[in-house]
C-alpha atoms as a PDB file:
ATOM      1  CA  UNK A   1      10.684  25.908  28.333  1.00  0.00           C
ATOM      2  CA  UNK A   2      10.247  22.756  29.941  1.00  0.00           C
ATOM      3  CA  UNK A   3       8.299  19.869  29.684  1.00  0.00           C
ATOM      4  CA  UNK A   4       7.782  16.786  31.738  1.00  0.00           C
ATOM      5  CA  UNK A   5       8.935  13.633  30.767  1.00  0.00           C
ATOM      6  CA  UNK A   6       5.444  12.229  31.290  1.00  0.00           C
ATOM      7  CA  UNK A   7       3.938  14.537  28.597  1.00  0.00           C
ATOM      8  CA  UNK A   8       7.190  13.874  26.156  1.00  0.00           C
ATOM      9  CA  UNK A   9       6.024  10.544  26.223  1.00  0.00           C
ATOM     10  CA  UNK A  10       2.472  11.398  25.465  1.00  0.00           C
ATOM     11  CA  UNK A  11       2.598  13.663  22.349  1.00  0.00           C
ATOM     12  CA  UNK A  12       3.476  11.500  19.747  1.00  0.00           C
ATOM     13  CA  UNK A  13       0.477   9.543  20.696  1.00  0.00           C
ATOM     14  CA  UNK A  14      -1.518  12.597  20.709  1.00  0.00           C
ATOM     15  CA  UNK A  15      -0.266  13.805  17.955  1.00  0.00           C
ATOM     16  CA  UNK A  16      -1.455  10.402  16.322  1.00  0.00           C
ATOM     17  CA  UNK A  17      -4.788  11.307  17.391  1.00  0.00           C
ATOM     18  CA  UNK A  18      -5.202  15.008  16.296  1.00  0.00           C
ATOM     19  CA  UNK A  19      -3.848  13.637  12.593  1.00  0.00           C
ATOM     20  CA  UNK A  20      -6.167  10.703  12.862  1.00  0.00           C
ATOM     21  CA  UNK A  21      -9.399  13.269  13.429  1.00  0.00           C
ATOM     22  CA  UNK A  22      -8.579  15.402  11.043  1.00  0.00           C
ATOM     23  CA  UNK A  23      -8.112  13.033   8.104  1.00  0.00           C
ATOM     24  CA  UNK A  24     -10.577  10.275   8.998  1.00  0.00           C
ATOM     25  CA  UNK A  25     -13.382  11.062  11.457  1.00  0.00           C
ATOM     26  CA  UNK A  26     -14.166  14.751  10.769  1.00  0.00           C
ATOM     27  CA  UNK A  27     -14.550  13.863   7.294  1.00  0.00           C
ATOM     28  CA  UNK A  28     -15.971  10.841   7.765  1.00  0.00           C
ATOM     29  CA  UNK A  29     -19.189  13.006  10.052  1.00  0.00           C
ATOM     30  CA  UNK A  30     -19.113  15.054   7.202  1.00  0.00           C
ATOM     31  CA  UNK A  31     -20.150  12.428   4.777  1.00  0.00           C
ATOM     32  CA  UNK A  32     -22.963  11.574   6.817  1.00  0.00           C
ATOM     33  CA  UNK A  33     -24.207  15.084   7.576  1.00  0.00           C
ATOM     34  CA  UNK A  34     -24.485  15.253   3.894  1.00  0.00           C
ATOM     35  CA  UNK A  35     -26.139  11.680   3.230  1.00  0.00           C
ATOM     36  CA  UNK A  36     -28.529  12.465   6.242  1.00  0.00           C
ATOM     37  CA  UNK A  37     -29.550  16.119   4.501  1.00  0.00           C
ATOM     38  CA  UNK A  38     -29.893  14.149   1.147  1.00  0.00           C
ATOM     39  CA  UNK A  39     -32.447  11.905   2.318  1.00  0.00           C
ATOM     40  CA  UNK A  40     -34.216  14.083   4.152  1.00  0.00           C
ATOM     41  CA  UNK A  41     -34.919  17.075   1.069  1.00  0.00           C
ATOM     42  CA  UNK A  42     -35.926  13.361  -0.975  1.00  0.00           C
ATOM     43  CA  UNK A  43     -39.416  14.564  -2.417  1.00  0.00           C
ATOM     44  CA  UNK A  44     -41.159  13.137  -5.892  1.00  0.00           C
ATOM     45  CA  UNK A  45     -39.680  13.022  -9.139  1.00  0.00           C
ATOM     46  CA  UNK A  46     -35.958  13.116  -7.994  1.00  0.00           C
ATOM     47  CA  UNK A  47     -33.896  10.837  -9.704  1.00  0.00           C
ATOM     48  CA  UNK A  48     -31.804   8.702  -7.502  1.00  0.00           C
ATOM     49  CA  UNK A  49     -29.482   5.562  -7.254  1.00  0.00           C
ATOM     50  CA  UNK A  50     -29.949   2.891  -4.796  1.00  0.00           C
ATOM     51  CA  UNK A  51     -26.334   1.128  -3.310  1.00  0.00           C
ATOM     52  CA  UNK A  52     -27.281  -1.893  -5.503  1.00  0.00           C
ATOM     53  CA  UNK A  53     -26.976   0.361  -8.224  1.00  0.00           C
ATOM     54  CA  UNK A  54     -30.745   0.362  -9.164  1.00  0.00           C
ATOM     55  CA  UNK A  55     -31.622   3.876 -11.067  1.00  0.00           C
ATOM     56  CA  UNK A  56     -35.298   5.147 -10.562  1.00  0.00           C
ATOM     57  CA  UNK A  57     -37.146   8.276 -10.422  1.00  0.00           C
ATOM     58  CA  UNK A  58     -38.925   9.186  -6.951  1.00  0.00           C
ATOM     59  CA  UNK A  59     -42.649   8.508  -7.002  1.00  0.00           C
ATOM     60  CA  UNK A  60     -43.607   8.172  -3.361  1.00  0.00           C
ATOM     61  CA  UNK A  61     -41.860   9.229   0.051  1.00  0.00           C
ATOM     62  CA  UNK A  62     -42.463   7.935   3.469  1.00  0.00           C
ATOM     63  CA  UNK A  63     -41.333   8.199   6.753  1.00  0.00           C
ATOM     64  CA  UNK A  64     -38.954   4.716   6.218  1.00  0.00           C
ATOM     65  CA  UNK A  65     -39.461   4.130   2.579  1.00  0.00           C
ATOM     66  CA  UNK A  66     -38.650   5.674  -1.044  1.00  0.00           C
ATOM     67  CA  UNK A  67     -40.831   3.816  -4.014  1.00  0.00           C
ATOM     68  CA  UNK A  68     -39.153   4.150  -6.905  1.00  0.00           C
ATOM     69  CA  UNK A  69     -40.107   3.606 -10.461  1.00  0.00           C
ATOM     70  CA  UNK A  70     -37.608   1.968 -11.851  1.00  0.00           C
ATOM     71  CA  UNK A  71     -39.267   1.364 -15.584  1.00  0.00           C
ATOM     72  CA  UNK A  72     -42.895   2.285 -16.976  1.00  0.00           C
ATOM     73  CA  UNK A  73     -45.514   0.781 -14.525  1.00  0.00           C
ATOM     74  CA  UNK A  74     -42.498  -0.629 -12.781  1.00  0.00           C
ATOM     75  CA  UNK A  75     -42.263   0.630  -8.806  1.00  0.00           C
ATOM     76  CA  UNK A  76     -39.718  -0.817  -6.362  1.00  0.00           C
ATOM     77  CA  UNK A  77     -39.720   0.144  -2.643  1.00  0.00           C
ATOM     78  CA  UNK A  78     -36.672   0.246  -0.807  1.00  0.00           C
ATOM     79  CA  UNK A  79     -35.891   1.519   2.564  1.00  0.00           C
ATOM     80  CA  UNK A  80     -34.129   5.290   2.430  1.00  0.00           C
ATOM     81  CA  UNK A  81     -30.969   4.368   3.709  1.00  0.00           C
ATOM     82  CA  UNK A  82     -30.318   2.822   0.369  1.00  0.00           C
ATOM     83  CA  UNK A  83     -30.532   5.669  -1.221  1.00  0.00           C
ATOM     84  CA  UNK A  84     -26.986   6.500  -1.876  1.00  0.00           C
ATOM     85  CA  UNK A  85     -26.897   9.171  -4.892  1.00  0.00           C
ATOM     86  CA  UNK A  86     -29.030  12.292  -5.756  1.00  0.00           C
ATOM     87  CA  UNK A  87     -28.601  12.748  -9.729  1.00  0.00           C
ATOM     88  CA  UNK A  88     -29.423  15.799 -11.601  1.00  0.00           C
ATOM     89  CA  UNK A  89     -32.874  15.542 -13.519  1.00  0.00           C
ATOM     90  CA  UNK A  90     -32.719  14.365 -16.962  1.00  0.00           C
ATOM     91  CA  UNK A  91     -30.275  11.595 -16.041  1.00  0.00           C
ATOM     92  CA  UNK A  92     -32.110   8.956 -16.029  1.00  0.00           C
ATOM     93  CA  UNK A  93     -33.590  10.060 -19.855  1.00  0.00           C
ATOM     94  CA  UNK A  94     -29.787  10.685 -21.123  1.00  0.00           C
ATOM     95  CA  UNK A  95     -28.511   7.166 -20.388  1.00  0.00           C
ATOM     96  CA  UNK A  96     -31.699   5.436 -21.890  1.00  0.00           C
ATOM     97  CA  UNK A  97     -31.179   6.856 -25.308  1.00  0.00           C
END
């Protein structure tokens, strides 16, 4: 079979760019299909982490905002996009004790 010389020169480049989807981007738009689900199924008393690292248990969502309580009597508000984990319930008990 023959191939031009112009697309000889051509696959390795992409080649580069099929391997570069496939290990980088498509995950990559998986991660935030995921993050985007997340914060969108956020409802009250989920327990959550924050990317500061801030633990606290859902007590109010909003269109932009996620208050979280973060001790007794204690409620932070931070914007949802900084809500980076979804824990299982009963976290936030288990490390306390």
């Amino acid at each position: 079979m023959f191939i031009s010389q112009e697309i000889k020169n051509f696959l390795p480049l992409i080649v580069i760019f099929v391997v570069f989807y496939f290990m980088l981007i498509r995950p990559q738009m998986k991660r935030a299909k995921d993050q985007r689900n997340m914060l969108t199924a956020l409802q009250k008393g989920d327990e959550v982490v924050t990317t500061g690292g801030t633990l606290g248990k859902v007590v109010k969502v909003t269109e932009n905002y996620v208050s979280l309580e973060v001790a007794d009597n204690t409620v932070i508000h931070v914007q949802k996009p900084a809500v980076q984990t979804l824990l299982p319930k009963g976290t936030i008990k288990g490390i306390g004790s």
